[in-house]
N, C-alpha and C. Protein backbone atom coordinates (compact mmCIF):
# COMPACT_ATOMS: atom_id res chain seq x y z
N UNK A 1 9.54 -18.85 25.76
CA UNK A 1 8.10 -18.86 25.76
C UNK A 1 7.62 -19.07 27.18
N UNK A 2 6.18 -17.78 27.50
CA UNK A 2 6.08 -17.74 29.21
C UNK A 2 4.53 -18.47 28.72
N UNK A 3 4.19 -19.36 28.71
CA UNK A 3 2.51 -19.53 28.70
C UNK A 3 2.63 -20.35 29.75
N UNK A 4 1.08 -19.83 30.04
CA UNK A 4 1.08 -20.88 31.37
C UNK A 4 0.44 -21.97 31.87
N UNK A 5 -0.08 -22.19 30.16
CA UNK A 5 -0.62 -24.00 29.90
C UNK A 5 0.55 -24.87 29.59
N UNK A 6 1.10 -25.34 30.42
CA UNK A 6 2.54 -26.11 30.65
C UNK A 6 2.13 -27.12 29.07
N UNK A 7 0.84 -28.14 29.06
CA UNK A 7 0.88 -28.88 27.77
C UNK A 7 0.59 -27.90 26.42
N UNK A 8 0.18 -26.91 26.37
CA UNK A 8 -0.08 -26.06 25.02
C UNK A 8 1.54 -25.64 24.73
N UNK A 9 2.33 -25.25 25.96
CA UNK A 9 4.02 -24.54 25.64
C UNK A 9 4.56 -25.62 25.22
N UNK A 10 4.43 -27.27 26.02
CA UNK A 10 5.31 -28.20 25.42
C UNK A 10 4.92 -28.39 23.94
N UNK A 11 3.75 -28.59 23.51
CA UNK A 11 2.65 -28.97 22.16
C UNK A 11 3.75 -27.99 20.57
N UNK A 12 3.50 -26.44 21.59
CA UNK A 12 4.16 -25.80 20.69
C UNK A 12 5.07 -25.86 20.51
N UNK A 13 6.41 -26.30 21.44
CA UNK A 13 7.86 -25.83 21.66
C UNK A 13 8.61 -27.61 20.73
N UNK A 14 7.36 -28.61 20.99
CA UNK A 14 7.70 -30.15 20.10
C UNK A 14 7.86 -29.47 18.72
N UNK A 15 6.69 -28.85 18.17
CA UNK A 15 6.70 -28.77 17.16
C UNK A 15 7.52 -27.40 16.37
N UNK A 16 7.29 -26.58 17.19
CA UNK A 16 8.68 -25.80 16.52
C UNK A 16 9.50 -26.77 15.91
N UNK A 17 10.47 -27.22 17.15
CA UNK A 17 11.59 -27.96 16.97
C UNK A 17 10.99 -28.94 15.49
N UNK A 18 10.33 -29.56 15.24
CA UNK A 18 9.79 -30.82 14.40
C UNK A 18 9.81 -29.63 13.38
N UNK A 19 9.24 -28.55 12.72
CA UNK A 19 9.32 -28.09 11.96
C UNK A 19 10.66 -27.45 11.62
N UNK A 20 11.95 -26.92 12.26
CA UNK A 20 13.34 -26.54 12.02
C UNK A 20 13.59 -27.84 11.74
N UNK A 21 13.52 -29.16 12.10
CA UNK A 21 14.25 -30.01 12.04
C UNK A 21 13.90 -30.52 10.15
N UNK A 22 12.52 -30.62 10.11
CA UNK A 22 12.05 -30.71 8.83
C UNK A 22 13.01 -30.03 7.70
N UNK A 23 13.04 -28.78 7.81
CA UNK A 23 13.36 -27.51 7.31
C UNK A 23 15.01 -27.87 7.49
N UNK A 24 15.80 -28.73 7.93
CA UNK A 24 16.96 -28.53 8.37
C UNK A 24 17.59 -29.74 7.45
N UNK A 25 16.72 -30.70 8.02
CA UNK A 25 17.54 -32.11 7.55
C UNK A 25 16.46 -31.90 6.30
N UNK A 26 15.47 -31.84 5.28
CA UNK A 26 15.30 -31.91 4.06
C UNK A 26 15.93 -31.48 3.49
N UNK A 27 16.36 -30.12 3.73
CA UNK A 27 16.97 -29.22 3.00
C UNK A 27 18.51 -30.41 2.87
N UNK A 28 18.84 -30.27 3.75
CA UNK A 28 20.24 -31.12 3.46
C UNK A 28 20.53 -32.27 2.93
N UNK A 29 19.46 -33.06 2.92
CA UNK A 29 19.09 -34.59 2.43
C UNK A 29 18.81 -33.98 0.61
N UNK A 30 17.94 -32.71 0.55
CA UNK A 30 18.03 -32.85 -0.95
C UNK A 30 18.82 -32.17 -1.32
N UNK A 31 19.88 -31.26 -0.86
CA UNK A 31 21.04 -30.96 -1.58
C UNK A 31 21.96 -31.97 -1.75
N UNK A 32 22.10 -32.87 -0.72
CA UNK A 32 23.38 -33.93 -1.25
C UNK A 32 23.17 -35.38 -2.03
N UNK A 33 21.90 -35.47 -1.92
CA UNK A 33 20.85 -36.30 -3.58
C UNK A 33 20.99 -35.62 -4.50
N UNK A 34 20.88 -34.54 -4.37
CA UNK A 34 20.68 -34.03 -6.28
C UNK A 34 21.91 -32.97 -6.92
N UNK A 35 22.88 -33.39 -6.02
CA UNK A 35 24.61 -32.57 -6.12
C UNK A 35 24.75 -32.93 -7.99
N UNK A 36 24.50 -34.65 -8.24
CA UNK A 36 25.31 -35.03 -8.99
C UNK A 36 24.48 -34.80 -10.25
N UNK A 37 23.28 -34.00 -9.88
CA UNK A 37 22.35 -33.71 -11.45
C UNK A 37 22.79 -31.97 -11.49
N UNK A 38 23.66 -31.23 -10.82
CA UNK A 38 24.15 -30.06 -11.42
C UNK A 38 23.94 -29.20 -9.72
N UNK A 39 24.65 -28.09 -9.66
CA UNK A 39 24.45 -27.58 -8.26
C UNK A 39 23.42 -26.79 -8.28
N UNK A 40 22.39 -25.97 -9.27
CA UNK A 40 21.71 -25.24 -9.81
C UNK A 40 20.29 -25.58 -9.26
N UNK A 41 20.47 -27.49 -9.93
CA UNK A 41 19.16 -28.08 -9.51
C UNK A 41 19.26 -28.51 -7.86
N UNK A 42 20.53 -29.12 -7.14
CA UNK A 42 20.68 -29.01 -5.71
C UNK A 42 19.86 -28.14 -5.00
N UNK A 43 20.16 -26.67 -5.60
CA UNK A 43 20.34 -25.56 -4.83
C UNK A 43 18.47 -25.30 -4.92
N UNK A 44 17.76 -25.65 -5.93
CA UNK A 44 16.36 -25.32 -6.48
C UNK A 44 15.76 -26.42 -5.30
N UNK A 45 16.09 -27.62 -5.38
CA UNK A 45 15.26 -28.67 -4.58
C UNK A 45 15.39 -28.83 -2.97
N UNK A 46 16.58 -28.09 -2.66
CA UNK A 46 17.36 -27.56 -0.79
C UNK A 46 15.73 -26.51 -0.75
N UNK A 47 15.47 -25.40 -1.97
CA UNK A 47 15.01 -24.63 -1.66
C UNK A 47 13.49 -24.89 -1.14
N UNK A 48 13.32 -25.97 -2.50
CA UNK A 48 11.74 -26.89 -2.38
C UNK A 48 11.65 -27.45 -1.03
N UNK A 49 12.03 -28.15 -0.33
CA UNK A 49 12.45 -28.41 0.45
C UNK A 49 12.40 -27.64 2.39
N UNK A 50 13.03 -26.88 1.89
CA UNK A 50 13.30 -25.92 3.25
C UNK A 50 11.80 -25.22 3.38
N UNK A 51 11.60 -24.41 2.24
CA UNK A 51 9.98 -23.90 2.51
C UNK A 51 8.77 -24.21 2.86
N UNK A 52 8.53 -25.36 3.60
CA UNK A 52 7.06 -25.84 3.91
C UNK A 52 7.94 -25.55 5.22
N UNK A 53 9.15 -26.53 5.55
CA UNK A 53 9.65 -26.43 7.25
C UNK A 53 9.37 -24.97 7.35
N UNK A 54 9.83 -23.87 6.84
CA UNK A 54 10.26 -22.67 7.33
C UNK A 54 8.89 -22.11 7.17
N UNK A 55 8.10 -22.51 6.70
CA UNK A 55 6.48 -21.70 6.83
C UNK A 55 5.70 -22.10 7.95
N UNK A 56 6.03 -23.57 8.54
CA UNK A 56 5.59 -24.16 9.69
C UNK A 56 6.24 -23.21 10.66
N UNK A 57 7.13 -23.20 10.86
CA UNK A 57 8.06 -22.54 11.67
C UNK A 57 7.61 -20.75 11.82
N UNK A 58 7.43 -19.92 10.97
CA UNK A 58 6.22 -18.84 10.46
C UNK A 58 5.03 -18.93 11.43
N UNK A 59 4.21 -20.33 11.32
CA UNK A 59 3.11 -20.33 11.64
C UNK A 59 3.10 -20.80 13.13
N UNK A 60 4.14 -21.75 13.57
CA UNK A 60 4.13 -21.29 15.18
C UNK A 60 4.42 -20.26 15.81
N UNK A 61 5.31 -19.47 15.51
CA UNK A 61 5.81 -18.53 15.98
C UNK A 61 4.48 -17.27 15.96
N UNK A 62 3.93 -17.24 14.78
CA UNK A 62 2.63 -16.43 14.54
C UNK A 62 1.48 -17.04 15.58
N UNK A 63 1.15 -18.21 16.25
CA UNK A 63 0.53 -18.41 16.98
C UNK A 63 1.29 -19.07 18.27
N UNK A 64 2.59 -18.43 18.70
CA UNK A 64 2.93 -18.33 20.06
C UNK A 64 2.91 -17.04 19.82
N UNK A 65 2.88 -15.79 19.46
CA UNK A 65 2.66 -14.53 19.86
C UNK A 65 1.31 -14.23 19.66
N UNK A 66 0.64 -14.80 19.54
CA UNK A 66 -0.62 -14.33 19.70
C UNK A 66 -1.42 -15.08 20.86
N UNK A 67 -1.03 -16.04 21.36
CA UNK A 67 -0.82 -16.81 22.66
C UNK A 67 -0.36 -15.92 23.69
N UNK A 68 0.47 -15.49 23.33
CA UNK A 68 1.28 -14.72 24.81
C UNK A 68 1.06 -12.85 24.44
N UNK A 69 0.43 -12.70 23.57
CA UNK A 69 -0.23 -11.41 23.19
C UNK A 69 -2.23 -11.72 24.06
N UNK A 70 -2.87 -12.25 23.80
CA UNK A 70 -3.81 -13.00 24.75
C UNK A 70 -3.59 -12.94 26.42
N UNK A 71 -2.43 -13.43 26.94
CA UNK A 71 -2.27 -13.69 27.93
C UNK A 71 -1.76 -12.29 28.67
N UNK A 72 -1.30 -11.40 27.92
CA UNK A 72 -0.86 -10.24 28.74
C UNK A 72 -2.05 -9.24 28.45
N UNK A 73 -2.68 -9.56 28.03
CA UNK A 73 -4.20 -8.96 27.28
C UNK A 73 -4.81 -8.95 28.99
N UNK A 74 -5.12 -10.31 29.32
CA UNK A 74 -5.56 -11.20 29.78
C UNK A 74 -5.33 -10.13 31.86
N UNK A 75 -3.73 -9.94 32.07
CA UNK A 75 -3.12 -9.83 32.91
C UNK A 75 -3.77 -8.16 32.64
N UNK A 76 -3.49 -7.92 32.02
CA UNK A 76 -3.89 -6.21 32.10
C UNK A 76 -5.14 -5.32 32.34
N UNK A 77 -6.15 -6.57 31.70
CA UNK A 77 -7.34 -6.24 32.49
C UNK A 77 -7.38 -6.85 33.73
N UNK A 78 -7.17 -7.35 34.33
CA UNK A 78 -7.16 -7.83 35.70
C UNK A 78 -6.43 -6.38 36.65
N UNK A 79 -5.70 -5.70 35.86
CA UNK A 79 -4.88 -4.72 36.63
C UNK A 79 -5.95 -3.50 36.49
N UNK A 80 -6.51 -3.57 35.52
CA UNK A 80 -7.56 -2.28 35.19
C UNK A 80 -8.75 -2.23 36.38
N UNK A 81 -9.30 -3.78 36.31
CA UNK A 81 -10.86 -4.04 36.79
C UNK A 81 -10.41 -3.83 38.53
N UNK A 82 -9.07 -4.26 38.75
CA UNK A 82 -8.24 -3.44 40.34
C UNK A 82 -8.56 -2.00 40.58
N UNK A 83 -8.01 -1.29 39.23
CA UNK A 83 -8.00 0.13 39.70
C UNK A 83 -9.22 0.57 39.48
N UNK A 84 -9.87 0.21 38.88
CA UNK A 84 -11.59 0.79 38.60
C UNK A 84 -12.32 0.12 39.80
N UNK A 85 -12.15 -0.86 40.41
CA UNK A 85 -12.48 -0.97 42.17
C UNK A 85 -12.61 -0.22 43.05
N UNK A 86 -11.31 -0.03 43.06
CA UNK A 86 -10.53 0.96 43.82
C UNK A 86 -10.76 2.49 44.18
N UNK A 87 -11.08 3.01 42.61
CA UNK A 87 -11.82 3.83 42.44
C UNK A 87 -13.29 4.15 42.13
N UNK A 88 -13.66 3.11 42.38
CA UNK A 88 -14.72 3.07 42.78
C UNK A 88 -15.70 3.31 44.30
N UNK A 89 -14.63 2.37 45.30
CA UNK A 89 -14.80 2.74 46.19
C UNK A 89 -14.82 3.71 46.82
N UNK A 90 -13.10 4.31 46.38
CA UNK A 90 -13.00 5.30 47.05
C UNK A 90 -14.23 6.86 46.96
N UNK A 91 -14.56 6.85 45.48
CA UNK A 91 -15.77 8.09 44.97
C UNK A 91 -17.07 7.55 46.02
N UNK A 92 -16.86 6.64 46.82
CA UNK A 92 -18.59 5.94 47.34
C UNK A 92 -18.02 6.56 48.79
N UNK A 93 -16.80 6.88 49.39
CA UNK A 93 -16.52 7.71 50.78
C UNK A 93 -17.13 9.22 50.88
């Protein structure tokens, strides 16, 4: 990740991580709690489990590309409003 609000990249890049980790250790914490009520129900509550982390995880990623979709937005008109200068001037010779 290139952004170039150093606290918005850390903000996002904490919480990624906080949401895999969610998504990582629930999931694993409720498969090996609920082993001994059948692997069926394990496997149902890993699933309960993993899906809020992994939708967080969805939703940063959906708003670091639209962050760094913005920012090259951002860079490209700056390259445009150059050449429309430019040519500007030059049609005023």
């Amino acid at each position: 990740m290139r952004l170039k609000s150093r606290t918005l990249s850390l903000l996002i890049n904490f919480l990624l991580g906080a949401f895999w980790a969610f998504a990582l250790l629930g999931a694993l914490t409720a498969l090996l709690r609920n082993l001994h009520g059948g692997v069926l129900y394990a496997i149902a509550s890993m699933i309960v489990w993993l899906l809020p982390g992994l939708l967080g995880v969805v939703v940063m990623e959906y708003l670091l590309a639209g962050f760094e979709r913005n920012e090259e937005i951002r860079r490209q008109t700056r390259i445009l409003e150059k050449i429309a200068r430019k040519l500007e001037s030059a049609s005023r010779e």
